[in-house]
C-alpha atoms as a PDB file:
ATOM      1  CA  UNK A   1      37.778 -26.743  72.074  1.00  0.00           C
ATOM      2  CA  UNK A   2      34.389 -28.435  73.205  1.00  0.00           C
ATOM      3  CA  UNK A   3      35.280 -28.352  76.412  1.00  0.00           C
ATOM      4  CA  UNK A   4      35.948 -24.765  76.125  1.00  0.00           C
ATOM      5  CA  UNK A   5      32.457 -24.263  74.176  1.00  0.00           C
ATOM      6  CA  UNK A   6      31.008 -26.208  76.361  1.00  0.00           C
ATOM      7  CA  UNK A   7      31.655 -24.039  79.735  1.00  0.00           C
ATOM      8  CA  UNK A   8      30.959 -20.788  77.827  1.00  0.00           C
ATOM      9  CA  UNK A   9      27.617 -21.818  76.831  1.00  0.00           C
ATOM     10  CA  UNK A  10      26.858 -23.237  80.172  1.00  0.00           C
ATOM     11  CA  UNK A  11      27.970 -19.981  82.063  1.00  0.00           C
ATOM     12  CA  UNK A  12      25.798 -18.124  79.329  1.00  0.00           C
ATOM     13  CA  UNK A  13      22.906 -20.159  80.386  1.00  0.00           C
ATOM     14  CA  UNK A  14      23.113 -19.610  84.218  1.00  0.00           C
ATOM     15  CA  UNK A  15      23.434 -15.659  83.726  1.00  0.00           C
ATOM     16  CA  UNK A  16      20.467 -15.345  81.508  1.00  0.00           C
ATOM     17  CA  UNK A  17      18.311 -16.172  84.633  1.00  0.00           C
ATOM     18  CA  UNK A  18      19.820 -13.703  86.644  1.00  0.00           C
ATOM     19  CA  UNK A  19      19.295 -11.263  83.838  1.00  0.00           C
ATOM     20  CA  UNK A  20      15.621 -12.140  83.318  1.00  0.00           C
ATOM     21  CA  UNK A  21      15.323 -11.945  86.903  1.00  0.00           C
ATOM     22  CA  UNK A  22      17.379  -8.846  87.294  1.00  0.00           C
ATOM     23  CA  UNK A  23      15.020  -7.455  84.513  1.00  0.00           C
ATOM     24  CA  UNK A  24      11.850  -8.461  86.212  1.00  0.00           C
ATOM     25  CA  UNK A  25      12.526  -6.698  89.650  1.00  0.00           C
ATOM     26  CA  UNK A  26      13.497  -3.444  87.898  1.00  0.00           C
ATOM     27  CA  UNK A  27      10.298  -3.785  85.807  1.00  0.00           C
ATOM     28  CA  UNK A  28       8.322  -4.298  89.316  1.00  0.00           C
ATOM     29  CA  UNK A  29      10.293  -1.148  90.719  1.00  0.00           C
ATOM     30  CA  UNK A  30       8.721   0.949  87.461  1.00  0.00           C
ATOM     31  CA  UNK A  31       5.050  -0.207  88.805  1.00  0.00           C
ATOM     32  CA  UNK A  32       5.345  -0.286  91.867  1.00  0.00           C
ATOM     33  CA  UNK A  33       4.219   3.486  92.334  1.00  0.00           C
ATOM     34  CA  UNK A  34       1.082   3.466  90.740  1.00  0.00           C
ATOM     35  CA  UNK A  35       0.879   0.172  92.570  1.00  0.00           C
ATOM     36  CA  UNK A  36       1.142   1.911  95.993  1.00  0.00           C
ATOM     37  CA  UNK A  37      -0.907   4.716  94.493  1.00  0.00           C
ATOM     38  CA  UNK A  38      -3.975   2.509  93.581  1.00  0.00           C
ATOM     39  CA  UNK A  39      -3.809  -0.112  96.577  1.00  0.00           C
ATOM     40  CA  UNK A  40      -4.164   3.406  98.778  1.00  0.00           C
ATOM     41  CA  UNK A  41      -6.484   5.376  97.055  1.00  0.00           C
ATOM     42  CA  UNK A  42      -8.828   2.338  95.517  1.00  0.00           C
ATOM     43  CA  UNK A  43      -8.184  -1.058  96.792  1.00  0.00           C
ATOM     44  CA  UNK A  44      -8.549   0.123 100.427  1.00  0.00           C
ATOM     45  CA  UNK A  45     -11.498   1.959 100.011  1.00  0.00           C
ATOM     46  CA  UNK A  46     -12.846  -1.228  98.302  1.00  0.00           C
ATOM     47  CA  UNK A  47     -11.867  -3.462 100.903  1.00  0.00           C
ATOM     48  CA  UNK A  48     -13.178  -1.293 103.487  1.00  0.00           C
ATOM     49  CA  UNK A  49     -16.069  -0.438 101.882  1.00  0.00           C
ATOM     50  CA  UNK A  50     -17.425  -3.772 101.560  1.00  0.00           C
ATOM     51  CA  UNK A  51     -16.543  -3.756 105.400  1.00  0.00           C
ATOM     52  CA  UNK A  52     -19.130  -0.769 106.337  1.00  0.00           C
ATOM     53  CA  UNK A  53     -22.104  -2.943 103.540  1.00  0.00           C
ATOM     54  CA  UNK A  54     -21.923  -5.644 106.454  1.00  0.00           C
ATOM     55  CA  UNK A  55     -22.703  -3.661 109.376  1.00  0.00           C
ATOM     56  CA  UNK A  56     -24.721  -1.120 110.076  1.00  0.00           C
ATOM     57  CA  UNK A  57     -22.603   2.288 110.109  1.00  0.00           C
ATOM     58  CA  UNK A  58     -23.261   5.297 110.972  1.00  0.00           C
ATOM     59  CA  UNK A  59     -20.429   7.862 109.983  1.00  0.00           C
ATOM     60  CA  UNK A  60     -21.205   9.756 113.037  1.00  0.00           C
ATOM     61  CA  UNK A  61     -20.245   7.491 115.329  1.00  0.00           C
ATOM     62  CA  UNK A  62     -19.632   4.328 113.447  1.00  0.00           C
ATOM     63  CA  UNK A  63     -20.532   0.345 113.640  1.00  0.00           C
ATOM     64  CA  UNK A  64     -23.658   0.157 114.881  1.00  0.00           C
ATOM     65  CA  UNK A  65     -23.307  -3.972 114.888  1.00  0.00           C
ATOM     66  CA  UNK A  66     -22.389  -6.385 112.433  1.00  0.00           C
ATOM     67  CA  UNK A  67     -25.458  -7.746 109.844  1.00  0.00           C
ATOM     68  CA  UNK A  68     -23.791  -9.474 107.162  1.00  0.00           C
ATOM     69  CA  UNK A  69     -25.358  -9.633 104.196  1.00  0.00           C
ATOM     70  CA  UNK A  70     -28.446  -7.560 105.932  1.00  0.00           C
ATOM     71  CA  UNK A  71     -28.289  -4.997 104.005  1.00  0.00           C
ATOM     72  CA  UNK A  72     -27.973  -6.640 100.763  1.00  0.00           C
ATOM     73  CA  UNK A  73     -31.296  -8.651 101.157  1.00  0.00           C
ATOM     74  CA  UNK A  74     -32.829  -5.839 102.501  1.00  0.00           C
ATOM     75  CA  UNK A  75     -32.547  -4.258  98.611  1.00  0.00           C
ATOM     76  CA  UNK A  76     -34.720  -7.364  97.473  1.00  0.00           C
ATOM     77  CA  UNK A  77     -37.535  -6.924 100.269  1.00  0.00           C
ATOM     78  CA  UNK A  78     -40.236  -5.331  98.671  1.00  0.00           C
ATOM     79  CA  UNK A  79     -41.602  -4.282 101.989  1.00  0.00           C
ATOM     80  CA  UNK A  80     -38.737  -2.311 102.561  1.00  0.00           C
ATOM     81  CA  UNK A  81     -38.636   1.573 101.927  1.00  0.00           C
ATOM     82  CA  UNK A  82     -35.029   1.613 101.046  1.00  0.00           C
ATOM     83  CA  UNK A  83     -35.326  -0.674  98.975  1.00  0.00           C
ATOM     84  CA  UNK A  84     -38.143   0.559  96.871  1.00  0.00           C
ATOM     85  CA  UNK A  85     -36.735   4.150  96.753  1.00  0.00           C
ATOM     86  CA  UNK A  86     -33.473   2.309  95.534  1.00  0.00           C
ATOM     87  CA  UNK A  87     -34.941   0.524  92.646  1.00  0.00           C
ATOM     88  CA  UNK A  88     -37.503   3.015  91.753  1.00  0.00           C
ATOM     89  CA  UNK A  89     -34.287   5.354  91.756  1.00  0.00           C
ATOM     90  CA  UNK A  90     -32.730   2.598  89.301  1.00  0.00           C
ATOM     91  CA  UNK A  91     -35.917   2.653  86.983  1.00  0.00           C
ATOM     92  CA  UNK A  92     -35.679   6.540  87.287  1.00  0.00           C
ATOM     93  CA  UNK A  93     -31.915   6.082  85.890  1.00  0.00           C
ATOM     94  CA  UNK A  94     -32.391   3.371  83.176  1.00  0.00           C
ATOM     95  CA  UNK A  95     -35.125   5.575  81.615  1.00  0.00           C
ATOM     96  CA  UNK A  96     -32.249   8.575  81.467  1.00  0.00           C
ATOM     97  CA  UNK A  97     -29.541   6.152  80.114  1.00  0.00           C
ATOM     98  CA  UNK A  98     -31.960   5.146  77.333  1.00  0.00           C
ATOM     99  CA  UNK A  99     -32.422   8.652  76.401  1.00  0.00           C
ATOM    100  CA  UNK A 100     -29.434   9.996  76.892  1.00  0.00           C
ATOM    101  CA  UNK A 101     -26.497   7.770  75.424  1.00  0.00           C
ATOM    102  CA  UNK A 102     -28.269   7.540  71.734  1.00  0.00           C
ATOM    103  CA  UNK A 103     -27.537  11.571  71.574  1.00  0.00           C
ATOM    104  CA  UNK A 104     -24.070  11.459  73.446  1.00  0.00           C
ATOM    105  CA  UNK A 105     -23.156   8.868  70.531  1.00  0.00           C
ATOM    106  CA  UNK A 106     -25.051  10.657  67.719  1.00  0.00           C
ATOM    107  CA  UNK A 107     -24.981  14.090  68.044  1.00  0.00           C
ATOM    108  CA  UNK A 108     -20.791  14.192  68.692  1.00  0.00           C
ATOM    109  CA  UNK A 109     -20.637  11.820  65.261  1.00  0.00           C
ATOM    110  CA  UNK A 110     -23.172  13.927  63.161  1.00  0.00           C
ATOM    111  CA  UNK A 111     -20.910  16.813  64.366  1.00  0.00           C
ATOM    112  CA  UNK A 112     -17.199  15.589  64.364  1.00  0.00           C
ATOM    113  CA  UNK A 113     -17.698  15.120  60.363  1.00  0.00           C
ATOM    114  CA  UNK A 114     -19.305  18.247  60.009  1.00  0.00           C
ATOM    115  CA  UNK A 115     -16.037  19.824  61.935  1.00  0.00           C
ATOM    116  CA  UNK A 116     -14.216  17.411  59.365  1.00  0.00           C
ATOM    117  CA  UNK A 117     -15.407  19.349  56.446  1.00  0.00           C
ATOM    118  CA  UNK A 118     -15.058  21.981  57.919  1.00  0.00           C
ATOM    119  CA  UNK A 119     -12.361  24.908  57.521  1.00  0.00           C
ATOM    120  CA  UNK A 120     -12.248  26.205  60.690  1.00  0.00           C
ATOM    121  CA  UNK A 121     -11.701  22.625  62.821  1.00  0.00           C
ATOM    122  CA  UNK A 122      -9.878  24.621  65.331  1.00  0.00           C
ATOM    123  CA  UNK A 123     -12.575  26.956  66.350  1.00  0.00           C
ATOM    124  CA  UNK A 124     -15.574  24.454  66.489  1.00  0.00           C
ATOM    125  CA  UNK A 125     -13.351  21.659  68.532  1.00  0.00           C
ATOM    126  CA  UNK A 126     -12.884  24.700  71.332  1.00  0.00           C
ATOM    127  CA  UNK A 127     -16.208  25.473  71.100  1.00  0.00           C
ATOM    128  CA  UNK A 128     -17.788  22.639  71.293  1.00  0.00           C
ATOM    129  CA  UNK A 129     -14.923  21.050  74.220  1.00  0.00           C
ATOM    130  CA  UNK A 130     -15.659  24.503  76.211  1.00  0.00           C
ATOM    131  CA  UNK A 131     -18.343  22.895  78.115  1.00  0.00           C
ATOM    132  CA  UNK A 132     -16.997  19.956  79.009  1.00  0.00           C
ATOM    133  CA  UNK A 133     -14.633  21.953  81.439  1.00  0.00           C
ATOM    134  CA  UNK A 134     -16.537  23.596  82.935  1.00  0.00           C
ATOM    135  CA  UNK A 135     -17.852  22.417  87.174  1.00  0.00           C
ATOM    136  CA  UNK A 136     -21.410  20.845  87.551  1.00  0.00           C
ATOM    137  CA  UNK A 137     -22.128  23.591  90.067  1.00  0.00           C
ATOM    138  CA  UNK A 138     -21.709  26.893  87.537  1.00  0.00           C
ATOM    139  CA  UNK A 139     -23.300  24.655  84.801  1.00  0.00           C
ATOM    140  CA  UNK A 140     -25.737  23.949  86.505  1.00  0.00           C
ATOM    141  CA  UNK A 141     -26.888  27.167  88.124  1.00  0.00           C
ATOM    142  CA  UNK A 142     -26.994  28.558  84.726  1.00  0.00           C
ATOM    143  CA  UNK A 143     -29.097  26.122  83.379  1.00  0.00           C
ATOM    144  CA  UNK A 144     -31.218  26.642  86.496  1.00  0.00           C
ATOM    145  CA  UNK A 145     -31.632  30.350  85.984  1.00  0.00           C
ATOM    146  CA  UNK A 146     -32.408  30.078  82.248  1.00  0.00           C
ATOM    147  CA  UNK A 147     -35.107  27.268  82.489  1.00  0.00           C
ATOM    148  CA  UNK A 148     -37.252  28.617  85.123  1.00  0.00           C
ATOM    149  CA  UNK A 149     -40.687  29.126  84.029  1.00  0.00           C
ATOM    150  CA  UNK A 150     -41.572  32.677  84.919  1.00  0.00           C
ATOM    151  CA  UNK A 151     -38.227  35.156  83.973  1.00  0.00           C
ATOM    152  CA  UNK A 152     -36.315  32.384  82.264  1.00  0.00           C
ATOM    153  CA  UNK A 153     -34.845  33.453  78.960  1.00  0.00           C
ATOM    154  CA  UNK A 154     -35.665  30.480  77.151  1.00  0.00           C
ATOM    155  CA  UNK A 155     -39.134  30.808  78.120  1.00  0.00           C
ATOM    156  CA  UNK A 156     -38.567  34.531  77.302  1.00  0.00           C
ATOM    157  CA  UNK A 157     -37.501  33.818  73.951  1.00  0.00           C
ATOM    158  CA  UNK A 158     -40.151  31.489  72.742  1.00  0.00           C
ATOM    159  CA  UNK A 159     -43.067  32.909  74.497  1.00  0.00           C
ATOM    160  CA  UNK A 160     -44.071  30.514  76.718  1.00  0.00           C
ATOM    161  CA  UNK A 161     -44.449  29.108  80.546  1.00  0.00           C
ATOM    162  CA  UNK A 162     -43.279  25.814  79.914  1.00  0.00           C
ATOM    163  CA  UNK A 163     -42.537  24.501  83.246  1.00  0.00           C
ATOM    164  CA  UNK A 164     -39.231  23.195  82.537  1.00  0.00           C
ATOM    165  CA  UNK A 165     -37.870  21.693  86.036  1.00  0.00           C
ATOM    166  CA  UNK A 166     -40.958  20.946  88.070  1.00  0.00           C
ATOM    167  CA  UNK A 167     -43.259  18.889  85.052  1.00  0.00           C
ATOM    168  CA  UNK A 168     -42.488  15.863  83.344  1.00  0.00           C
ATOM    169  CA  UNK A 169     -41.560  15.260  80.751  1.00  0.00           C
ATOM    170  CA  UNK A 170     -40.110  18.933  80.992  1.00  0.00           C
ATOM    171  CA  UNK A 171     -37.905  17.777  83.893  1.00  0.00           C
ATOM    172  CA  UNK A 172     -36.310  14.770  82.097  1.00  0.00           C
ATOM    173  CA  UNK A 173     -35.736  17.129  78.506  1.00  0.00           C
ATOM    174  CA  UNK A 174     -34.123  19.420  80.838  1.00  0.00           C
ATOM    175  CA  UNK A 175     -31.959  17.340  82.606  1.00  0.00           C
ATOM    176  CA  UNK A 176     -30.775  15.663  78.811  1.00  0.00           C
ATOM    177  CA  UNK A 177     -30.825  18.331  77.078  1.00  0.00           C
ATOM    178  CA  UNK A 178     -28.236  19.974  79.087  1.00  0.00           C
ATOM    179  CA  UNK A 179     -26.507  16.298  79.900  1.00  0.00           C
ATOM    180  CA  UNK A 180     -25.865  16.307  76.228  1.00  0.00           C
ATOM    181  CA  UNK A 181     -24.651  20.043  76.038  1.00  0.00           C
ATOM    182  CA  UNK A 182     -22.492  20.259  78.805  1.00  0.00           C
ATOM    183  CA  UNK A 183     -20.616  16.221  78.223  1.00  0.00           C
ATOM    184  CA  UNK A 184     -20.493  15.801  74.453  1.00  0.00           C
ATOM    185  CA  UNK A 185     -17.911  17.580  74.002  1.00  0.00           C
ATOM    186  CA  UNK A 186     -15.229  14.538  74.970  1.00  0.00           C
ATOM    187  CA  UNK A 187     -16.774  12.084  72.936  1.00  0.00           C
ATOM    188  CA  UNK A 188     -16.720  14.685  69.720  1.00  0.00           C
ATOM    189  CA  UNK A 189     -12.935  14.784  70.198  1.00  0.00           C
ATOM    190  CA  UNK A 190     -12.728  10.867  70.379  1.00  0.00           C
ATOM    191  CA  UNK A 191     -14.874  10.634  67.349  1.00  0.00           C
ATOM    192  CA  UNK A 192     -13.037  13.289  65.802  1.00  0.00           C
ATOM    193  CA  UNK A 193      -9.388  12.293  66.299  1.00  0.00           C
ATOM    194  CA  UNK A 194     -10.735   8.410  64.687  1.00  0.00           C
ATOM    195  CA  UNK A 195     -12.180  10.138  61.554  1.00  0.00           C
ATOM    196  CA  UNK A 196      -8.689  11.704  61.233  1.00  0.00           C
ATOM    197  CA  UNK A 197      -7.025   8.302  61.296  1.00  0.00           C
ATOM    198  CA  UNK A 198      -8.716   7.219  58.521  1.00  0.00           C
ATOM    199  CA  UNK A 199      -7.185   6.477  55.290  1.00  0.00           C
ATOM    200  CA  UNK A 200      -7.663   9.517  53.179  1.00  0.00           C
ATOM    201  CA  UNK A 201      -7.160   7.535  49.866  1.00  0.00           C
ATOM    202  CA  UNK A 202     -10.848   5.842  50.684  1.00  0.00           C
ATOM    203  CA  UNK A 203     -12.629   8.921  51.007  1.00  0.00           C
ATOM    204  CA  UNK A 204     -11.252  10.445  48.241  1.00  0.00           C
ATOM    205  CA  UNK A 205     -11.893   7.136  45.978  1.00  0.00           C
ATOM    206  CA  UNK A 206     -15.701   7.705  47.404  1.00  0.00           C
ATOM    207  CA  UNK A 207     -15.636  11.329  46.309  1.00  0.00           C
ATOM    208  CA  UNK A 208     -14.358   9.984  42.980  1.00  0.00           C
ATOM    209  CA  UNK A 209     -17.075   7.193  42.673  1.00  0.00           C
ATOM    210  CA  UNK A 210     -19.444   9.988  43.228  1.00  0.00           C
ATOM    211  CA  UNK A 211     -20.230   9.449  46.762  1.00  0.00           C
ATOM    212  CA  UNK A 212     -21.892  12.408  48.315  1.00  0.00           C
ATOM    213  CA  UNK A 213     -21.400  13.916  52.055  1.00  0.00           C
ATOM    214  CA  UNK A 214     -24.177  11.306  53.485  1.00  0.00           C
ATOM    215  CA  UNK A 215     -23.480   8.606  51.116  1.00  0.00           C
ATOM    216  CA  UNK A 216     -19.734   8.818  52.841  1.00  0.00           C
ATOM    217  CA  UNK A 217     -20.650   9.375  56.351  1.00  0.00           C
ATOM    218  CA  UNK A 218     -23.422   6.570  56.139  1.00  0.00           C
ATOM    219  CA  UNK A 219     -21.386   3.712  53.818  1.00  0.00           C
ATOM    220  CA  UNK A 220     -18.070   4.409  54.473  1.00  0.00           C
ATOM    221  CA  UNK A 221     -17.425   6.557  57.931  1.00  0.00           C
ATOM    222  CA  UNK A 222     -19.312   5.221  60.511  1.00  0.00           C
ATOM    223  CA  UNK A 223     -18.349   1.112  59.619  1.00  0.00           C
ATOM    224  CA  UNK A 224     -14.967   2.107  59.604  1.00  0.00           C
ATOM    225  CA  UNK A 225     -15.478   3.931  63.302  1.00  0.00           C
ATOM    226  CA  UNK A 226     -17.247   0.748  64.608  1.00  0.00           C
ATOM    227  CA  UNK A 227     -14.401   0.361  67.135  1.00  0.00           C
ATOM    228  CA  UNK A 228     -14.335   3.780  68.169  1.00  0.00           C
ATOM    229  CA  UNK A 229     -18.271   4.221  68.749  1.00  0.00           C
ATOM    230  CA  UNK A 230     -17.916   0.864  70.394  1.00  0.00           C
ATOM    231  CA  UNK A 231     -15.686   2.655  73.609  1.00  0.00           C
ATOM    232  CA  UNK A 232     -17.737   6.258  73.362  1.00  0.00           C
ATOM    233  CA  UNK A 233     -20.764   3.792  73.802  1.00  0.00           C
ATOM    234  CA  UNK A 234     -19.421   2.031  76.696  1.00  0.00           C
ATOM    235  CA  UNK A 235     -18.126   5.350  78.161  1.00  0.00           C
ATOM    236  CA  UNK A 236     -21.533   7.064  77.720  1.00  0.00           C
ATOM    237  CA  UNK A 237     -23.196   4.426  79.314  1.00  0.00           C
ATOM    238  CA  UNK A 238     -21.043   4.136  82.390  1.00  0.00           C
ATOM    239  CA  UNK A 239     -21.280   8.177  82.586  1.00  0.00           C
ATOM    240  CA  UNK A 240     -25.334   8.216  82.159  1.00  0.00           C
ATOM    241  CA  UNK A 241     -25.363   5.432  84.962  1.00  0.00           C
ATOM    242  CA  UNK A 242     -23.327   8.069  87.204  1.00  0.00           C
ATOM    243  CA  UNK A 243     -26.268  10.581  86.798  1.00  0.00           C
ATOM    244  CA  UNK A 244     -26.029  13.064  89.976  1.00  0.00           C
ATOM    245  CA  UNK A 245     -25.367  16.831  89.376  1.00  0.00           C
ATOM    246  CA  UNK A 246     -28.324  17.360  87.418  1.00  0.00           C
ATOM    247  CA  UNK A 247     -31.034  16.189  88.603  1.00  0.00           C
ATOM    248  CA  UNK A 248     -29.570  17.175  92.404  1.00  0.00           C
ATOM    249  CA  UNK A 249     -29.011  21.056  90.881  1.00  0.00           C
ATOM    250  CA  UNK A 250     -31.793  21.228  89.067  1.00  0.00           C
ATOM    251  CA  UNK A 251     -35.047  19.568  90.031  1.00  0.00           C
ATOM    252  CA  UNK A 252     -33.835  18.542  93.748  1.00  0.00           C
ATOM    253  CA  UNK A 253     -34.987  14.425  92.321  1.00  0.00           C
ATOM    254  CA  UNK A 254     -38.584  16.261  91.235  1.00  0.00           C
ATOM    255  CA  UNK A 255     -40.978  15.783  90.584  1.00  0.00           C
ATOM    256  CA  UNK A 256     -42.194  13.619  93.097  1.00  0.00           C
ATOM    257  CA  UNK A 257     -38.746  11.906  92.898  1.00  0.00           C
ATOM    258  CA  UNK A 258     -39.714  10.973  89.161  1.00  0.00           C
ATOM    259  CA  UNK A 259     -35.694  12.468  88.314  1.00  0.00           C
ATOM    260  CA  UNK A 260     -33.916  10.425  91.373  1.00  0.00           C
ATOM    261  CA  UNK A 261     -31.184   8.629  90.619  1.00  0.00           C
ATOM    262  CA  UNK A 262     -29.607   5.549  92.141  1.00  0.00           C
ATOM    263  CA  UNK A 263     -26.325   8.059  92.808  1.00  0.00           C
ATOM    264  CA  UNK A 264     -28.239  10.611  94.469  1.00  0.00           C
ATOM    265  CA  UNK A 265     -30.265   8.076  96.349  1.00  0.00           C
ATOM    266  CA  UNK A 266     -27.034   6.539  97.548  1.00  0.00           C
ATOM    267  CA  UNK A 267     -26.037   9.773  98.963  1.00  0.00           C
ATOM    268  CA  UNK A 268     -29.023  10.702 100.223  1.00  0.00           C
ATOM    269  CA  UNK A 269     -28.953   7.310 102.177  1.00  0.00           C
ATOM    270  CA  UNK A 270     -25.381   7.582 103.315  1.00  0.00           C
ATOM    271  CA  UNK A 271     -25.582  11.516 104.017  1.00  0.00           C
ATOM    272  CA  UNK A 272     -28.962  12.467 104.649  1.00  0.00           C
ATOM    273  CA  UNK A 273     -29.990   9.933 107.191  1.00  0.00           C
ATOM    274  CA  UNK A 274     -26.588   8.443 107.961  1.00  0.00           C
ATOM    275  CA  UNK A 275     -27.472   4.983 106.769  1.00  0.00           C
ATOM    276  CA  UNK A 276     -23.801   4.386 105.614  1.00  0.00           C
ATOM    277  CA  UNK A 277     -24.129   0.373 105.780  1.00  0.00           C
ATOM    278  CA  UNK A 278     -27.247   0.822 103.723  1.00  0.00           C
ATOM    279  CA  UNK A 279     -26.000   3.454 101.017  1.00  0.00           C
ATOM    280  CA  UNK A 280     -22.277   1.157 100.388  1.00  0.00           C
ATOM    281  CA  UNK A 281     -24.477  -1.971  99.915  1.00  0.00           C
ATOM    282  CA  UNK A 282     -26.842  -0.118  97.222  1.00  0.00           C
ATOM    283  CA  UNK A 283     -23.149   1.534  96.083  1.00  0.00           C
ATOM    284  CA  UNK A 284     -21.939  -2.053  94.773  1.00  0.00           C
ATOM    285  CA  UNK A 285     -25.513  -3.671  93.087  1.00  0.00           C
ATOM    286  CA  UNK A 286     -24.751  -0.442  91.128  1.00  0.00           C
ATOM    287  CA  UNK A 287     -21.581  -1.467  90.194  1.00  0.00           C
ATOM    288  CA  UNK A 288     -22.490  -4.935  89.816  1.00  0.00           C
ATOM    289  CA  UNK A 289     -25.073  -3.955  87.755  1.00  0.00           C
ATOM    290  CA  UNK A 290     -22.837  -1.621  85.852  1.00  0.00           C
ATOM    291  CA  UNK A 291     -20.188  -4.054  85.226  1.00  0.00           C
ATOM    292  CA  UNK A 292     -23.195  -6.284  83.562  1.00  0.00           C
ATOM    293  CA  UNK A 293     -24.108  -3.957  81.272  1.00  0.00           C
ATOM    294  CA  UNK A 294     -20.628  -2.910  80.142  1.00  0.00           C
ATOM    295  CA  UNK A 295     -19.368  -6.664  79.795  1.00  0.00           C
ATOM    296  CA  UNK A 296     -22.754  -7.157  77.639  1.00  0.00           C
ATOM    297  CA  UNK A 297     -22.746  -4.076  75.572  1.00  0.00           C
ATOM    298  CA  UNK A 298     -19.029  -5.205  74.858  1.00  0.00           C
ATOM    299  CA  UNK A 299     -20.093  -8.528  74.119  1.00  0.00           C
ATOM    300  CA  UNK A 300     -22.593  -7.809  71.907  1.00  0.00           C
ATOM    301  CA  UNK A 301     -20.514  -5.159  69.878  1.00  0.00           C
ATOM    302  CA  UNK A 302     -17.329  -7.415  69.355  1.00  0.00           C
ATOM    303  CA  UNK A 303     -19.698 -10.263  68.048  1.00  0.00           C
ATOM    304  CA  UNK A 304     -21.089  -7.549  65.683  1.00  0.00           C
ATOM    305  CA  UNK A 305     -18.080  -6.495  64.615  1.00  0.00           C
ATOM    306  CA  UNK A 306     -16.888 -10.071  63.913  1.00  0.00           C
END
């Protein structure tokens, strides 16, 4: 009878490897589309562009001679052109991130519990999700055509010649204002579908204790969506750092290049006078400096939430 025990347990522990490893290469098998998928369409272009930051590339006709890390240290020479269009470009886009993500976090909270209370949710959550669908190209021509300062309808409406896209700091309320307008609309949803989630049993305990509408949203709603505002933070900050469409559609980087961002200098680098090597290098500070911020903000808000 031991004997007997004895063989069946040692036969169970050989095929429980097999099985595990049986188990694993199917798992593999599942990932190993999107594996393909993202090697191809993101790890190569990765790999390769760090290859073109190295050498100077033109995409006309293409290495131009290898330079190393050239074109990196050329981004810290303050002699250099490139360079100080690049960081002045950076400055340009800091300045919009600062303004900016307050509002995209703000505005979609003040208004997700306002579309809370409200009784038609389903009518304000189209409305105010309409714009996000919408191309940069038809938002921004019509935000173009309604801002200009002689026969624009908002300066038709209030009177005025405000010069909108060619003054500052006309040019920089334009290009937030309709930044905020035309993007909120996916962090209201977030922030929407987390106010949802919440246990209804503490607001209506609130309600009970007397609590009014701001007394909630102040005390108990927005501690509870810490987490939540945490990623629409993040989000809105990696999105604001992305800043091209509008200040390319709208004011052109005006003016005097007080709207250029580092995304629209990178292209204007790598497209406009086919300094390819030149635009990839300036492409990864960006995300370098991009990945800093994120891996601070997220620092910073799990510590606070601790």
């Amino acid at each position: 009878m031991r004997t007997a025990a004895a063989r069946q347990t040692s036969l169970r522990t050989t095929e429980r490897p097999r099985e595990n490893w049986v188990s694993q290469i199917g798992s593999f098998l599942f990932v190993l589309p999107y594996l393909v998928a993202f090697g191809f369409f993101l790890g190569y272009p990765i790999v390769f562009g760090a290859t073109v930051s190295l050498q100077h590339w033109n995409p006309m006709i293409g290495s131009g001679g290898w330079v190393g890390l050239g074109q990196y240290l050329n981004l810290f020479n303050p002699s250099d052109l490139a360079s100080q269009q690049f960081w002045q470009a950076l400055l340009n886009t800091l300045l919009f991130v600062f303004i900016s993500v307050p509002f995209l976090v703000g505005i979609p909270l003040i208004l997700a519990y306002c579309m809370y209370l409200s009784p038609w949710k389903s009518v304000f959550r189209s409305a105010f999700f309409f714009p996000s669908i919408l191309s940069a190209t038809s938002v921004m021509a019509v935000w173009s055509w309604m801002l200009q300062t002689e026969g624009g309808p908002i300066n038709h409406f209030f009177g005025s010649q405000i010069p909108w896209l060619v003054r500052q700091p006309w040019a920089w309320i334009s290009i937030d204002l309709v930044t905020v307008w035309w993007s909120m609309g996916f962090n209201l949803i977030i922030i929407y579908a987390g106010i949802t989630q919440l246990p209804q049993s503490t607001l209506d305990a609130a309600s009970i204790d007397g609590a009014g509408i701001i007394r909630t949203f102040r005390s108990i709603l927005v501690p509870q969506l810490k987490s939540i505002l945490s990623v629409v933070l993040i989000l809105s900050t990696i999105g604001s750092f992305n800043l091209f469409a509008q200040p390319f559609l709208l004011t052109g980087g005006g003016p005097n290049n007080s709207t250029m961002s580092v995304s629209q200098e990178i292209y204007n680098q790598g497209f406009g006078l086919n300094h390819m090597g030149s635009a990839t290098a300036m492409a990864f500070v960006m995300g370098i400096l991009l990945a800093a911020v994120s891996f601070v903000q997220y620092g910073t808000l799990r510590e606070r939430r601790g």
